[in-house]
N, C-alpha and C. Protein backbone atom coordinates (compact mmCIF):
# COMPACT_ATOMS: atom_id res chain seq x y z
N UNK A 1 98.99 111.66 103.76
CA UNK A 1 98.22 110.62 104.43
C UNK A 1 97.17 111.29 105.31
N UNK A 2 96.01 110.73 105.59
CA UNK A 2 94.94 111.14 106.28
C UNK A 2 94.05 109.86 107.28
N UNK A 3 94.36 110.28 108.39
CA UNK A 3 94.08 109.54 109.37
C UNK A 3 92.37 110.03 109.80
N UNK A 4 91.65 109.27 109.55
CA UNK A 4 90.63 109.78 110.09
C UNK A 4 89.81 108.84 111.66
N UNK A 5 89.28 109.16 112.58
CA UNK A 5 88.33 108.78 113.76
C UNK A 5 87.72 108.90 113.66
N UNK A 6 86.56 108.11 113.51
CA UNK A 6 85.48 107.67 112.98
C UNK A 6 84.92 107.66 114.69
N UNK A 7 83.56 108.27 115.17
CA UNK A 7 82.76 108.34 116.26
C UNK A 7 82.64 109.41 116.77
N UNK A 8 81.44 109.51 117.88
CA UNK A 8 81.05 110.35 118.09
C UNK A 8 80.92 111.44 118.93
N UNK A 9 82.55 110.85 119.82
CA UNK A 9 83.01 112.30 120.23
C UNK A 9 82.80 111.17 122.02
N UNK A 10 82.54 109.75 122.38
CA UNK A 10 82.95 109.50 123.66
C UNK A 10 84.02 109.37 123.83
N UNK A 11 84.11 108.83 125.27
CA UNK A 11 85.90 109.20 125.95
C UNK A 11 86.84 107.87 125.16
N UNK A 12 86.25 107.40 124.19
CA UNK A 12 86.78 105.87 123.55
C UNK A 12 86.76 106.52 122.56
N UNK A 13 86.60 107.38 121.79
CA UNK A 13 87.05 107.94 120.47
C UNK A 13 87.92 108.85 120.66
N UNK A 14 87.78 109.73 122.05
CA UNK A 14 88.77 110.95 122.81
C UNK A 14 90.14 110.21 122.73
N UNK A 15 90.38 108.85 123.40
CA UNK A 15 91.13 108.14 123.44
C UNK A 15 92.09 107.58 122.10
N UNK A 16 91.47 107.59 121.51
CA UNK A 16 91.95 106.68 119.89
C UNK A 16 92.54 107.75 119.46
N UNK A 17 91.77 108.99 119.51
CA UNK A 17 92.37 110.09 118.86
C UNK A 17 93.81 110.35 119.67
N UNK A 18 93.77 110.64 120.50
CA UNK A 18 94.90 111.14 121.03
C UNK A 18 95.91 110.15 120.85
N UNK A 19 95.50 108.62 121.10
CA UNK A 19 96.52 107.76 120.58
C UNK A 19 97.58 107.76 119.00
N UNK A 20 96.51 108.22 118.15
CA UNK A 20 97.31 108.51 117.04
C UNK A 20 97.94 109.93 116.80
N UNK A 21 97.32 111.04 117.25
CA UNK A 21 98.54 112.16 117.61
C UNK A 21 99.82 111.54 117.99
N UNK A 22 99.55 110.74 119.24
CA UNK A 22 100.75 110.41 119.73
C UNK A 22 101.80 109.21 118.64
N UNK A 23 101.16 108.60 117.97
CA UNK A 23 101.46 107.64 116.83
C UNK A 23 102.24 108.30 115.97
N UNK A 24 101.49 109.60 115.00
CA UNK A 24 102.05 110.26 114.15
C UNK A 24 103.38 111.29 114.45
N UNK A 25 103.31 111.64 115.71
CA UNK A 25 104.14 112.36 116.13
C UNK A 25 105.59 111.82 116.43
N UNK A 26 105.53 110.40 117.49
CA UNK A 26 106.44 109.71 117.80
C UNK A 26 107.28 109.04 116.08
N UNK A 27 106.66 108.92 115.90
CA UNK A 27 106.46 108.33 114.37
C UNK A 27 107.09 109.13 113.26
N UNK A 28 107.37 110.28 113.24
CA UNK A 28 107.93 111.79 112.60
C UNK A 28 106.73 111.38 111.43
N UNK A 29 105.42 111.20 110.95
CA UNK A 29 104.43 110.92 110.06
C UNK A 29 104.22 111.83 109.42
N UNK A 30 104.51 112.42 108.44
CA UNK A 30 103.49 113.51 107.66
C UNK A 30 102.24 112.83 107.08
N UNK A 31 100.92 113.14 108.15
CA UNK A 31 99.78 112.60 108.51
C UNK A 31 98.61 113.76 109.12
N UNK A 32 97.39 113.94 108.03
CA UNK A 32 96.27 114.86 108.75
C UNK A 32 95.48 114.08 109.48
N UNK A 33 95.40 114.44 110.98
CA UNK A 33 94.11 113.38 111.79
C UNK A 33 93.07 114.39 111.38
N UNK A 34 91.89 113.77 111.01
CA UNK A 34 90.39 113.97 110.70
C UNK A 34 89.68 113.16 111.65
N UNK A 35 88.79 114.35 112.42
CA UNK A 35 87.83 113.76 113.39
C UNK A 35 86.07 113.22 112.32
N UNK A 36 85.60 111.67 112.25
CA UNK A 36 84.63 112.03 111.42
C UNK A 36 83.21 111.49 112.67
N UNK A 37 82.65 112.72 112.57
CA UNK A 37 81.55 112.54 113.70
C UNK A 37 80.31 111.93 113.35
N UNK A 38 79.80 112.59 111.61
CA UNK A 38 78.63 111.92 110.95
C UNK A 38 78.05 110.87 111.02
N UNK A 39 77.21 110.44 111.58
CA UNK A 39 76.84 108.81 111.59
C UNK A 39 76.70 108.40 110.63
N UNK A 40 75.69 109.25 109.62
CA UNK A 40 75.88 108.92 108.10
C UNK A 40 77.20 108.60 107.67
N UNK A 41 78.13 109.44 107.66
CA UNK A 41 79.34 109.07 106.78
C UNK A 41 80.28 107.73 107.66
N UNK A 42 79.79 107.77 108.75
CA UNK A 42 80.48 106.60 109.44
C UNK A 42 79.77 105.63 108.84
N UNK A 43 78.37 104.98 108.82
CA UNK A 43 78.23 103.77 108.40
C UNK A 43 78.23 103.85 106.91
N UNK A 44 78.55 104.84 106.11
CA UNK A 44 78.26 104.92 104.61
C UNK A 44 80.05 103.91 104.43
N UNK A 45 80.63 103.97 105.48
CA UNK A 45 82.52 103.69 105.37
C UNK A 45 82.08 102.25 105.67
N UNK A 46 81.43 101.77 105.90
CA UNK A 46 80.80 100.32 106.85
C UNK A 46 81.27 100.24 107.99
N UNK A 47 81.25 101.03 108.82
CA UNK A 47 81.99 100.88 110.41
C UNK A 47 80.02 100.96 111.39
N UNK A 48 80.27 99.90 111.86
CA UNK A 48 78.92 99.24 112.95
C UNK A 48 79.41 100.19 114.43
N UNK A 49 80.67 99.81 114.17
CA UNK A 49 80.91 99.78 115.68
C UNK A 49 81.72 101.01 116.23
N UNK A 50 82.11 102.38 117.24
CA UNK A 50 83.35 102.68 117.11
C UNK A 50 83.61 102.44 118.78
N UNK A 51 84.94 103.53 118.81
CA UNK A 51 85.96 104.10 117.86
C UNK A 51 86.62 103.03 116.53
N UNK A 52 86.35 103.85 115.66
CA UNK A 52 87.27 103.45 114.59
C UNK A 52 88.54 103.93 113.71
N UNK A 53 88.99 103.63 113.08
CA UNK A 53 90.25 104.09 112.40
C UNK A 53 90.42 103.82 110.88
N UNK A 54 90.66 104.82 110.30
CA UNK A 54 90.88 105.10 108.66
C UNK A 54 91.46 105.46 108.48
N UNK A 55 92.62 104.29 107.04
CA UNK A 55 94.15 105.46 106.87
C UNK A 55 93.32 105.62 105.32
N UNK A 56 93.46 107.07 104.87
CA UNK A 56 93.17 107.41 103.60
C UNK A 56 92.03 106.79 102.97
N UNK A 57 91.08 106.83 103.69
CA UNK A 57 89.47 106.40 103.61
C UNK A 57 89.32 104.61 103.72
N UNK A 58 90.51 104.13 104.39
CA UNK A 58 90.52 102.39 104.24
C UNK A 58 90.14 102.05 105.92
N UNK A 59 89.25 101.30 106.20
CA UNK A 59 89.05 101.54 107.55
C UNK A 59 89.62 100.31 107.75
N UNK A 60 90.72 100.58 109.21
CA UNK A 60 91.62 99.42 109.58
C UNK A 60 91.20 98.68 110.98
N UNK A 61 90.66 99.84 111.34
CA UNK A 61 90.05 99.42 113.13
C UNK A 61 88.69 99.62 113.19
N UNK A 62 88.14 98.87 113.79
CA UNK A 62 86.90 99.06 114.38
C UNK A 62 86.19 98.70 115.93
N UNK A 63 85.74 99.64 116.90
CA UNK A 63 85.27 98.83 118.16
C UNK A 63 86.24 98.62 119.02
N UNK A 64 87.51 99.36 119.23
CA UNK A 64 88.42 98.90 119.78
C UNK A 64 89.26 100.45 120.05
N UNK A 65 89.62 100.61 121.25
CA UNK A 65 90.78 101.70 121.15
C UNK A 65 92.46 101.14 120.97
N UNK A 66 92.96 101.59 119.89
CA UNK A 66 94.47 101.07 119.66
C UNK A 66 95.03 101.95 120.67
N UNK A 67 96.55 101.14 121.02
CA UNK A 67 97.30 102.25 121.75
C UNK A 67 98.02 102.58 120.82
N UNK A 68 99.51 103.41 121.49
CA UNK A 68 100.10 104.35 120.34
C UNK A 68 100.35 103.48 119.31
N UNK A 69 101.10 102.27 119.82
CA UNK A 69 102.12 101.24 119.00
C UNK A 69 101.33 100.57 118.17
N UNK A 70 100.22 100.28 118.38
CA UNK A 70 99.06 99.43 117.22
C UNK A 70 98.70 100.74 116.23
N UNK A 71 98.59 102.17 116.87
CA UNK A 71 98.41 102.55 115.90
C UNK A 71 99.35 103.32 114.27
N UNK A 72 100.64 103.27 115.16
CA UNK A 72 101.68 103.25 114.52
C UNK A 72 102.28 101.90 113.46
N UNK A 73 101.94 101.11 114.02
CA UNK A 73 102.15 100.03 112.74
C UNK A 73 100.99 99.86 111.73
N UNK A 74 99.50 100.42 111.93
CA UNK A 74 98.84 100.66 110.86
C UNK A 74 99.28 101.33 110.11
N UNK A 75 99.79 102.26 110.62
CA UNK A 75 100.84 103.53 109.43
C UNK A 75 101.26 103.19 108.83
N UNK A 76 102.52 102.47 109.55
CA UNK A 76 103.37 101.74 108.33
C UNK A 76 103.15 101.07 107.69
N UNK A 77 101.83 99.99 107.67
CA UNK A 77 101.50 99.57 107.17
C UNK A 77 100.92 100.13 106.11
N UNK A 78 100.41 100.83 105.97
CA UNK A 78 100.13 101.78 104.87
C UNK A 78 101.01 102.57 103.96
N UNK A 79 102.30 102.77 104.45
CA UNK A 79 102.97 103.75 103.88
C UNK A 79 103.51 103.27 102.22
């Protein structure tokens, strides 16, 4: 599985990210977080807005920082 963060590196993408470390970890996830900074490849995914969130190139969040637990049930939701 591959978790990617979609933005460009403010304290609201700093945030998301670390939220899903903490997601995958609490979570026992075998899961790669991918930071994606590109603006190109961010809106090429259709994301307008970030921080965003992508499990395995499917973007689930957008414009919003999840905490751990929202981002842990995207997981599973995916699994």
């Amino acid at each position: 599985m591959v978790i990617q963060i979609l933005g460009t590196g403010c304290p609201k993408c700093k945030a998301l990210e670390a939220n899903a470390f903490k997601a995958v970890e609490e979570g026992n996830i075998a899961a790669t977080i991918e930071k994606v900074t590109d603006l190109d490849e961010i809106m090429n995914m259709g994301v307008m807005m970030t921080p965003a969130l992508a499990i395995d190139g499917d973007v689930k969040s957008m414009g919003k920082v999840l905490n751990k637990n929202q981002v842990l049930a995207l997981i599973k939701e995916s699994l």
